[in-house]
Protein backbone atom coordinates (compact mmCIF):
# COMPACT_ATOMS: atom_id res chain seq x y z
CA UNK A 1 0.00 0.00 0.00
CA UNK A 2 1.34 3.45 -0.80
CA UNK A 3 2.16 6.42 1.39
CA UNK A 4 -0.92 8.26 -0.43
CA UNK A 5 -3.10 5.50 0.07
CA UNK A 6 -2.39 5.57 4.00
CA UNK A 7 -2.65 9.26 4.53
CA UNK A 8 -5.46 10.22 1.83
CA UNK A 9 -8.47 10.49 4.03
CA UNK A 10 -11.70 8.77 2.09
CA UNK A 11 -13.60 11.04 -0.02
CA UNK A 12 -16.53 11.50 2.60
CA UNK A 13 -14.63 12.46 5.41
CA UNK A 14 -11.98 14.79 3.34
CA UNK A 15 -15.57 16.78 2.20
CA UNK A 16 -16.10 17.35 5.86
CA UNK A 17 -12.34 17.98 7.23
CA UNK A 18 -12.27 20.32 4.10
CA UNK A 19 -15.77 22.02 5.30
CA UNK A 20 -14.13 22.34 9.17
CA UNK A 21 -11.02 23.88 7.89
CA UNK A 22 -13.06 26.92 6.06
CA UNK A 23 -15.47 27.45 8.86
CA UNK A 24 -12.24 27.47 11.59
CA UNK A 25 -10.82 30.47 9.82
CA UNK A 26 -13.82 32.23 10.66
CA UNK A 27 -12.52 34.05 13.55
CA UNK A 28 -8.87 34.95 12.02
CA UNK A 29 -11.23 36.46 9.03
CA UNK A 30 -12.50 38.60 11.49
CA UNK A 31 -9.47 39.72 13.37
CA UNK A 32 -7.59 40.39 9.81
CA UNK A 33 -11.16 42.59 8.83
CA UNK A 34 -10.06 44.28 12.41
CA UNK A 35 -6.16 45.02 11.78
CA UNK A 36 -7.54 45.88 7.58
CA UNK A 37 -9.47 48.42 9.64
CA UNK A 38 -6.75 49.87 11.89
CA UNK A 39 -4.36 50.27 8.89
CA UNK A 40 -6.84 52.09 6.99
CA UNK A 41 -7.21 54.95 10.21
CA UNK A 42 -3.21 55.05 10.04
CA UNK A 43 -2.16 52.49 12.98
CA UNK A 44 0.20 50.78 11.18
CA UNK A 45 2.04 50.21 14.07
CA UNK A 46 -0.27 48.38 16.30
CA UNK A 47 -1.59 46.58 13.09
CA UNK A 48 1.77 44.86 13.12
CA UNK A 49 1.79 43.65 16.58
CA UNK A 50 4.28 41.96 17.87
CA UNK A 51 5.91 41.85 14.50
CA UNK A 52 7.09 45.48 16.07
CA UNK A 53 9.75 43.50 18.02
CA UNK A 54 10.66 40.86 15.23
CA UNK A 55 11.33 44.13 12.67
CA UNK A 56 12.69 46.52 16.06
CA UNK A 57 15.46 43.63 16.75
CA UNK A 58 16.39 42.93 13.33
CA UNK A 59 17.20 46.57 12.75
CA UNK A 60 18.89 47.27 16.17
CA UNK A 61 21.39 44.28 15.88
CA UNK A 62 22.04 45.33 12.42
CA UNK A 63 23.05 48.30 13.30
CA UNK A 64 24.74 47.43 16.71
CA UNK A 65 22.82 48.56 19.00
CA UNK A 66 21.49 45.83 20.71
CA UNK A 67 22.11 47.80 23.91
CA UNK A 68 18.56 49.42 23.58
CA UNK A 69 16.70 45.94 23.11
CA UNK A 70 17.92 44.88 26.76
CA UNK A 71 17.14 48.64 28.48
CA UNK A 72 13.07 48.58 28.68
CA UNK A 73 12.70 52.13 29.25
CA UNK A 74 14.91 53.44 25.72
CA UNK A 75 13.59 50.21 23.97
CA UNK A 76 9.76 51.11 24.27
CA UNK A 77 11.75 55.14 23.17
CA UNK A 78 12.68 53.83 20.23
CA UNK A 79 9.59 52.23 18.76
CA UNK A 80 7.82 55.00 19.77
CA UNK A 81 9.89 57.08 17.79
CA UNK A 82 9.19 54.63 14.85
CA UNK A 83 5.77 53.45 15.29
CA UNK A 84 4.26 56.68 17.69
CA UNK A 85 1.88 55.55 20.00
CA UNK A 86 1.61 51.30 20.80
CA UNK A 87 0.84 49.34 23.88
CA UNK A 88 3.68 48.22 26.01
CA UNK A 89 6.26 46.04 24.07
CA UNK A 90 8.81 44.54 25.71
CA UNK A 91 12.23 42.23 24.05
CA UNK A 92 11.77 39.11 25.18
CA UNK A 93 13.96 36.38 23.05
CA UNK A 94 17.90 35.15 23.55
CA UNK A 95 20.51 37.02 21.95
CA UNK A 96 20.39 33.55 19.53
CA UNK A 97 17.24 34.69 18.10
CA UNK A 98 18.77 37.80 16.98
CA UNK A 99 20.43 35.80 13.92
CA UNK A 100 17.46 35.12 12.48
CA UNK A 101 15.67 38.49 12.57
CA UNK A 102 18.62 40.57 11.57
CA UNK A 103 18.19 38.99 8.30
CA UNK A 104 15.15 40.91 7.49
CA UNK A 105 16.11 44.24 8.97
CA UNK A 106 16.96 45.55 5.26
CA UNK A 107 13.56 45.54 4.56
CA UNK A 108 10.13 47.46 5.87
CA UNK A 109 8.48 46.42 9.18
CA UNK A 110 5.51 45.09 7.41
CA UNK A 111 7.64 43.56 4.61
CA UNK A 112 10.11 42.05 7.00
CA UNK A 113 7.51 40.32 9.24
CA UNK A 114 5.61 39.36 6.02
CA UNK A 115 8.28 37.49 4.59
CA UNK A 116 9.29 36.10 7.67
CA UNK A 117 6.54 34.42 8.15
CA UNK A 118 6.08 33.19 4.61
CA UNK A 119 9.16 32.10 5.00
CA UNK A 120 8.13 29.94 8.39
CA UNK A 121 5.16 28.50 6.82
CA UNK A 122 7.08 27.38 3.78
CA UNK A 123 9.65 25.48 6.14
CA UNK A 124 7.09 24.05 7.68
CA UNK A 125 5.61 23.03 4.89
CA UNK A 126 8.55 21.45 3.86
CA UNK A 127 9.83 19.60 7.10
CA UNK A 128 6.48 17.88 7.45
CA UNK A 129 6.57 16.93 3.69
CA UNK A 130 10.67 15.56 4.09
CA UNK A 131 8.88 13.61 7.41
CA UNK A 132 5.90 11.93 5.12
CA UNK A 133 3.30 13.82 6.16
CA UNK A 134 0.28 14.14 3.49
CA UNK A 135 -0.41 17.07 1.36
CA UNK A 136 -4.12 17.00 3.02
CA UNK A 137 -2.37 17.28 6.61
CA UNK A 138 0.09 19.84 6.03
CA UNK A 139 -2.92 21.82 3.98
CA UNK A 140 -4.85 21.86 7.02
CA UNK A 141 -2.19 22.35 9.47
CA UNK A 142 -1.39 25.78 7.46
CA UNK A 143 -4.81 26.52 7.80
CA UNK A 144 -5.46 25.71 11.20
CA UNK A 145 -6.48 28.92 13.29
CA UNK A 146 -3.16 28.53 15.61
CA UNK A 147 -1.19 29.16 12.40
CA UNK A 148 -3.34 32.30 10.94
CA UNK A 149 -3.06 33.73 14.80
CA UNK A 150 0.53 33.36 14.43
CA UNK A 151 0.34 34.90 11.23
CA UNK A 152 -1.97 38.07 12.45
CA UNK A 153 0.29 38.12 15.82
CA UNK A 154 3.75 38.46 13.74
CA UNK A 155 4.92 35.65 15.69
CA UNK A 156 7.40 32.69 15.39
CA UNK A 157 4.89 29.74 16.06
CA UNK A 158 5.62 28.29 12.76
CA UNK A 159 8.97 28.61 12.76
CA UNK A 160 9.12 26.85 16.42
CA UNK A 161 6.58 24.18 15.07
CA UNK A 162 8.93 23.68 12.19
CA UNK A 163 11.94 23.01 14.39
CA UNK A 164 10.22 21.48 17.57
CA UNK A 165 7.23 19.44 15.29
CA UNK A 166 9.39 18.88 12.47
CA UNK A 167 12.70 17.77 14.62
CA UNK A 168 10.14 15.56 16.79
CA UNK A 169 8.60 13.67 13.24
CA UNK A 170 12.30 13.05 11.78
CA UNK A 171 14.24 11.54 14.49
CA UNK A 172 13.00 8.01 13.55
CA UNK A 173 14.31 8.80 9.74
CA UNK A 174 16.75 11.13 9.91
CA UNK A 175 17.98 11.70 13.27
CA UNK A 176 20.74 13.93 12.40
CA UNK A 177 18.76 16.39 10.88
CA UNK A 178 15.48 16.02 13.53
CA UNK A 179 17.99 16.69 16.47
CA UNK A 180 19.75 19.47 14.84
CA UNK A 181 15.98 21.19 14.20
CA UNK A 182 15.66 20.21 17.52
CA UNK A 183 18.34 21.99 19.08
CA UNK A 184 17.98 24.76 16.89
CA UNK A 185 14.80 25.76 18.89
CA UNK A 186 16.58 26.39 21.51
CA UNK A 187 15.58 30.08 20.25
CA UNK A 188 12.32 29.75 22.51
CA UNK A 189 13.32 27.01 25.13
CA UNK A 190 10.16 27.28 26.82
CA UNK A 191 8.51 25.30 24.66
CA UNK A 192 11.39 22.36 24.51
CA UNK A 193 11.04 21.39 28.26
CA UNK A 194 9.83 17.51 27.57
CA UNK A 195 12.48 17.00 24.46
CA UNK A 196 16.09 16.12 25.70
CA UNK A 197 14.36 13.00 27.33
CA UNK A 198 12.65 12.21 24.85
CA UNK A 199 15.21 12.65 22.28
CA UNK A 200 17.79 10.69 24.03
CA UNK A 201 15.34 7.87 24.01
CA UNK A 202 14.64 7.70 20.10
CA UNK A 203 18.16 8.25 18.80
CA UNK A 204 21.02 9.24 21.07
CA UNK A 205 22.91 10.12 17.68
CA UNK A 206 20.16 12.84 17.68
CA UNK A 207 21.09 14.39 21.02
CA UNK A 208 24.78 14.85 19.89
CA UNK A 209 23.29 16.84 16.59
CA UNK A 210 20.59 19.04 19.05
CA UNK A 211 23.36 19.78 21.55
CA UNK A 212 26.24 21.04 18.81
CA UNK A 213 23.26 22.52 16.77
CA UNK A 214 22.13 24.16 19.98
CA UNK A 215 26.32 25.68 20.91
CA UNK A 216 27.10 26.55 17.44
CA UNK A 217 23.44 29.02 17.14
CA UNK A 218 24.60 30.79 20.54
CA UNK A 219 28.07 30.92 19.61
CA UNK A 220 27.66 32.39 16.21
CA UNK A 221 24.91 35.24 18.45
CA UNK A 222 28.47 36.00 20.58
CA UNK A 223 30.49 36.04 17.23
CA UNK A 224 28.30 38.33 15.42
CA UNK A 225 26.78 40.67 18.91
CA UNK A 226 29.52 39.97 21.60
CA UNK A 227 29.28 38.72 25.14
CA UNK A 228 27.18 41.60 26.52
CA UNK A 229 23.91 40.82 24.88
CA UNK A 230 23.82 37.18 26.84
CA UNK A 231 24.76 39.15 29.86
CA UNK A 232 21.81 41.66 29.70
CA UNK A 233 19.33 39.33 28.47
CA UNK A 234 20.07 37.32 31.75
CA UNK A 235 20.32 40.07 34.65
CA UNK A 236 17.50 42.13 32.49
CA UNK A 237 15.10 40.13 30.38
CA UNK A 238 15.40 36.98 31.85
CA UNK A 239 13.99 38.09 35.31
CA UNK A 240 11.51 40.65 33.45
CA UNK A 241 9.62 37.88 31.73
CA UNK A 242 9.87 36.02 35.03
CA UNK A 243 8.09 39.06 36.31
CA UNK A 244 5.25 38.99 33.83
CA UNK A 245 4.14 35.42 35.41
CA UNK A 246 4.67 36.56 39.19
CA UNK A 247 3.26 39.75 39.17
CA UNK A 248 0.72 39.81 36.00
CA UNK A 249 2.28 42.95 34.51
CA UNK A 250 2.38 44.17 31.87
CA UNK A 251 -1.17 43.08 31.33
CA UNK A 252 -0.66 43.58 27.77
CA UNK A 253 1.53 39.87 28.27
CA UNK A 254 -0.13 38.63 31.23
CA UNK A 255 -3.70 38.51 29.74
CA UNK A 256 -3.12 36.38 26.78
CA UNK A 257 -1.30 33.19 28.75
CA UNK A 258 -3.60 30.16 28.09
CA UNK A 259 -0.82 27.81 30.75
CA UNK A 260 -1.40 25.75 33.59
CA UNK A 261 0.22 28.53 35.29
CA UNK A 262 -1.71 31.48 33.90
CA UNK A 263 -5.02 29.07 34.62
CA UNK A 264 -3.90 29.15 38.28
CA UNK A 265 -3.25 32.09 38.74
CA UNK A 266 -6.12 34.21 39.88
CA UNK A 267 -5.94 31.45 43.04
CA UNK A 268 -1.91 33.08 44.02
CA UNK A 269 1.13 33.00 43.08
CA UNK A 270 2.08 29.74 45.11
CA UNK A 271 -0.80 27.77 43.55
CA UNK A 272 0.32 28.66 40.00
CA UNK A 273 3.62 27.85 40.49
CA UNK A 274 3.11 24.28 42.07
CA UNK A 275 0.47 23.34 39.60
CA UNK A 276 2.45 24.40 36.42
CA UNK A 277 5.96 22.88 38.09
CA UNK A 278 3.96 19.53 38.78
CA UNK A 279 2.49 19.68 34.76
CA UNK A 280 6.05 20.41 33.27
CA UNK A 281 7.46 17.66 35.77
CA UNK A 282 4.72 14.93 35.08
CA UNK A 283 5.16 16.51 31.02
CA UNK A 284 8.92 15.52 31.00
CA UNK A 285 8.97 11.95 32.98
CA UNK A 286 6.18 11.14 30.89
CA UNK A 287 7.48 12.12 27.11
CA UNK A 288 10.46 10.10 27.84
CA UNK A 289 8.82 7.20 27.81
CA UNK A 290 6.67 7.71 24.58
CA UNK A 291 7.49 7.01 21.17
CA UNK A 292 4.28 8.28 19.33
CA UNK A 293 4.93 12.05 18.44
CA UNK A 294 1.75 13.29 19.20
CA UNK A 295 1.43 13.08 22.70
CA UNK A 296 4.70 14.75 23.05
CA UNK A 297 3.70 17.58 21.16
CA UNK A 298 0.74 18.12 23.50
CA UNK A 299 3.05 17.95 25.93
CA UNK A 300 5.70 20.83 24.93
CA UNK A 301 3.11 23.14 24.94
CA UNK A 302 1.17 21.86 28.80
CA UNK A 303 5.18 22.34 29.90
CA UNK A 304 5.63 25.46 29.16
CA UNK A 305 4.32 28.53 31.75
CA UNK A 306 4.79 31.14 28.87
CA UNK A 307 2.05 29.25 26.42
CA UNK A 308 0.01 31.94 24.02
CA UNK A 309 -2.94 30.68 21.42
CA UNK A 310 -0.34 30.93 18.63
CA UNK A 311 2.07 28.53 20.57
CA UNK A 312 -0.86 26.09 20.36
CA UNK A 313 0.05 25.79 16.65
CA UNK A 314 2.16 22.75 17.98
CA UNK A 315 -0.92 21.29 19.38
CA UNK A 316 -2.71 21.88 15.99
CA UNK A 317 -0.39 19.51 14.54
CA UNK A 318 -1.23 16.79 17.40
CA UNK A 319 -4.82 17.28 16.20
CA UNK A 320 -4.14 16.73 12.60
CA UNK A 321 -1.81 13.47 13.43
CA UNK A 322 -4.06 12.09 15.37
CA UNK A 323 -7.11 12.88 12.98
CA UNK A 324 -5.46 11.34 10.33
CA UNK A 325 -4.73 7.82 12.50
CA UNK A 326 -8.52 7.58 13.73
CA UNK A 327 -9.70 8.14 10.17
CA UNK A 328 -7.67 4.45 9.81
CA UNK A 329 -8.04 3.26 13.35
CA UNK A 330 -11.67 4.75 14.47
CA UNK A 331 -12.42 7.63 16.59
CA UNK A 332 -13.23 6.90 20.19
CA UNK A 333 -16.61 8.23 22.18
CA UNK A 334 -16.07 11.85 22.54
CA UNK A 335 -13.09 12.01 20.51
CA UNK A 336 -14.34 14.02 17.67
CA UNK A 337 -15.62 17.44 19.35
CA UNK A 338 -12.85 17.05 21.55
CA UNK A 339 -10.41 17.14 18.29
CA UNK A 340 -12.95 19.89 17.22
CA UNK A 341 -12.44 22.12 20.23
CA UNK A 342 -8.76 21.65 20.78
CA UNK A 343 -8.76 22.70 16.67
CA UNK A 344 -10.81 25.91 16.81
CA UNK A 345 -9.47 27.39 20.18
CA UNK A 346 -6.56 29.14 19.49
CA UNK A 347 -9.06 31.27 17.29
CA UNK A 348 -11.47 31.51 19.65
CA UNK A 349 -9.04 32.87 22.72
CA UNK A 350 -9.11 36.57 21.38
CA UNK A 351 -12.36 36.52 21.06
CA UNK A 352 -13.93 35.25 24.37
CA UNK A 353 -10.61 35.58 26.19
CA UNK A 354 -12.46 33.31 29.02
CA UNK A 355 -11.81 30.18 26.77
CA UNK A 356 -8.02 30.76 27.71
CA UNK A 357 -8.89 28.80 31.18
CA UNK A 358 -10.29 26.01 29.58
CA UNK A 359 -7.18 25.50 27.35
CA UNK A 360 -5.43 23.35 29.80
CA UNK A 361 -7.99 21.09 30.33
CA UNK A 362 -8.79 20.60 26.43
CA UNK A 363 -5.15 19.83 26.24
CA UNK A 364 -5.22 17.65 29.16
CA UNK A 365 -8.14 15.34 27.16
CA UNK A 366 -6.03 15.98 23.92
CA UNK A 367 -3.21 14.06 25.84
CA UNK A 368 -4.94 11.36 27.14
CA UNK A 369 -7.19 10.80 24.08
CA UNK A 370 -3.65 10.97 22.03
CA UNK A 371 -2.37 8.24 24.75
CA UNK A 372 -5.11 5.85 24.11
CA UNK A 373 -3.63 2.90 21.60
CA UNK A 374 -5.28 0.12 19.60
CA UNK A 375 -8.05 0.67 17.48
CA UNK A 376 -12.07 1.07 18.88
CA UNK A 377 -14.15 -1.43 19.26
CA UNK A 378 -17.24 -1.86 16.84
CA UNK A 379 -20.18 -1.65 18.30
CA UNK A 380 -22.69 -4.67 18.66
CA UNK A 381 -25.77 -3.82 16.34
């Protein structure tokens, strides 16, 4: 039997999955109508989002001056300088990530973000072709409404997904190159808590490849930006962000968490903190023991305390693998709205920003249903 003959769904249910994919992008339809809007009165600036950061430290390490991205108070000067009046922004990434965006700094904030993240969606694309993944799955997957929030948000979702989803789906193939994608994500460690485990259990070769890819990123930020940057980002940023979970400011950050952590937190500080530390601890014992990908990537994103809709985009591609084996195996009682919800949420978070408490326990189901092996039972008639 052929690849395509495994991974085609049958024509009924690829009518339907087609029909769920148009009706998800509802939402992101009506936040683009939204920023189309904003543009139109002249602000550009908030339009862009957080692509304001991806273009604002692009253009400051190109033109050495990375000093301002690690001083909050002449960062937030700067952009508005360049963008007049936006909410509060803050630099937030590794001096690593830095080698990435300063490609696009020769181009305009719009046009740099734009082709960033064509450029993201594209590797995607292509990673989870090079792992065997159908046309119909990477369609959707590019259509899911985690990907066209990432898109709207200027955000690096797909690019993480790529490295992260993509490293996690070649390590059984190609281990060199999955744990060199792996490693390379160590541009937004957050959301690689469960994966040196895990790794080490599927292909130790892979490890060796994710920890060298992993030294040679950083070292080629200190070639190109010096020491100092590493040094600010960890007595500056590091403990700001830290801030943003302890203290809920700015609320600009704090509102849009859909974690464990972020779900606990209106009952203190200490609650949200033990319930998030016992999820990432149970997340990492627990994906080194699994072989299946798509549990694991449920549980990069339950790890990680700094978890927005768009980082759900890893998630999105759970959904899709695991929609693709019940179409062969049978979906289980409950299964299918669950898939549904766990689908259409990341849309849905900006909208009725209550849904954010409900993501971890749609992920929690997502995980368990994704645990659940063998095919279902058929029902006595």
């Amino acid at each position: 039997m052929s690849l395509k003959s495994q991974t085609k769904p049958p024509k009924g249910p690829r009518i339907l999955l087609l029909g769920i994919v148009l009706v998800s992008i509802i939402p992101a339809l009506g936040e683009a109508a939204v920023l189309g809007w904003g543009i139109a009165q002249g602000y550009w600036g908030k339009a862009l989002r957080d692509g304001v950061d991806f273009w604002a430290g692009g253009f400051l390490a190109r033109h050495n001056e990375t000093t301002l991205l690690f001083d909050p108070i002449a960062y937030r000067a700067f952009l508005h300088g360049t963008f007049g009046d936006l909410p509060v922004h803050m630099w937030s990434y590794a001096p690593n990530y830095l080698l990435l965006v300063s490609g696009f700094a020769g181009l305009s904030p719009w046009h740099a973000t734009l082709a960033f993240d064509a450029f993201s969606l594209l590797g995607l694309a292509l990673v989870l072709r090079l792992a065997k993944q159908s046309w119909w799955l990477i369609g959707a997957v590019l259509l899911s409404p985690a990907a066209l929030e990432n898109l709207l948000a200027g955000q690096n979702a797909a690019l993480v997904t790529t490295l992260v989803g993509g490293g996690i789906l070649l390590i059984p193939t190609r281990p060199r190159l999955g744990g060199a994608l792996v490693g390379l994500a160590s541009i937004k460690p957050q959301l690689g808590l469960v994966l040196p485990l895990y790794v080490a259990r599927q292909a130790p070769i892979a490890v060796l490849y994710a920890t060298l890819a992993a030294l040679l990123l950083g070292a080629a930020a200190v070639w190109a930006f010096g020491v100092q940057p590493w040094v600010q980002f960890w007595h500056i940023t590091r403990p700001a962000m830290t801030a943003v979970l302890s203290t809920g400011q700015p609320a600009d950050f704090a509102n849009g968490l859909v974690s464990v952590f972020a779900a606990f937190r209106p009952l203190g500080i200490g609650a949200a903190v033990l319930a998030q530390g016992l999820v990432s601890l149970t997340a990492v014992i627990l994906a080194a023991s699994l072989k299946n990908p798509a549990p694991v990537l449920i549980l990069a994103v339950l790890a990680s305390p700094y978890l927005h809709s768009y980082d759900l985009l890893c998630a999105s591609l759970a959904v899709a693998l695991l929609v693709q084996n019940r179409l062969a195996s049978g979906f289980a009682p409950g299964e299918k709205p669950l898939f549904l919800a766990a689908w259409m949420v990341p849309g849905l978070v900006l909208w009725l920003p209550p849904v954010s408490f409900a993501v971890p326990v749609i992920l929690g189901l997502l995980l368990a249903s994704a645990l659940r092996r063998g095919p279902v039972a058929p029902c006595d008639s």
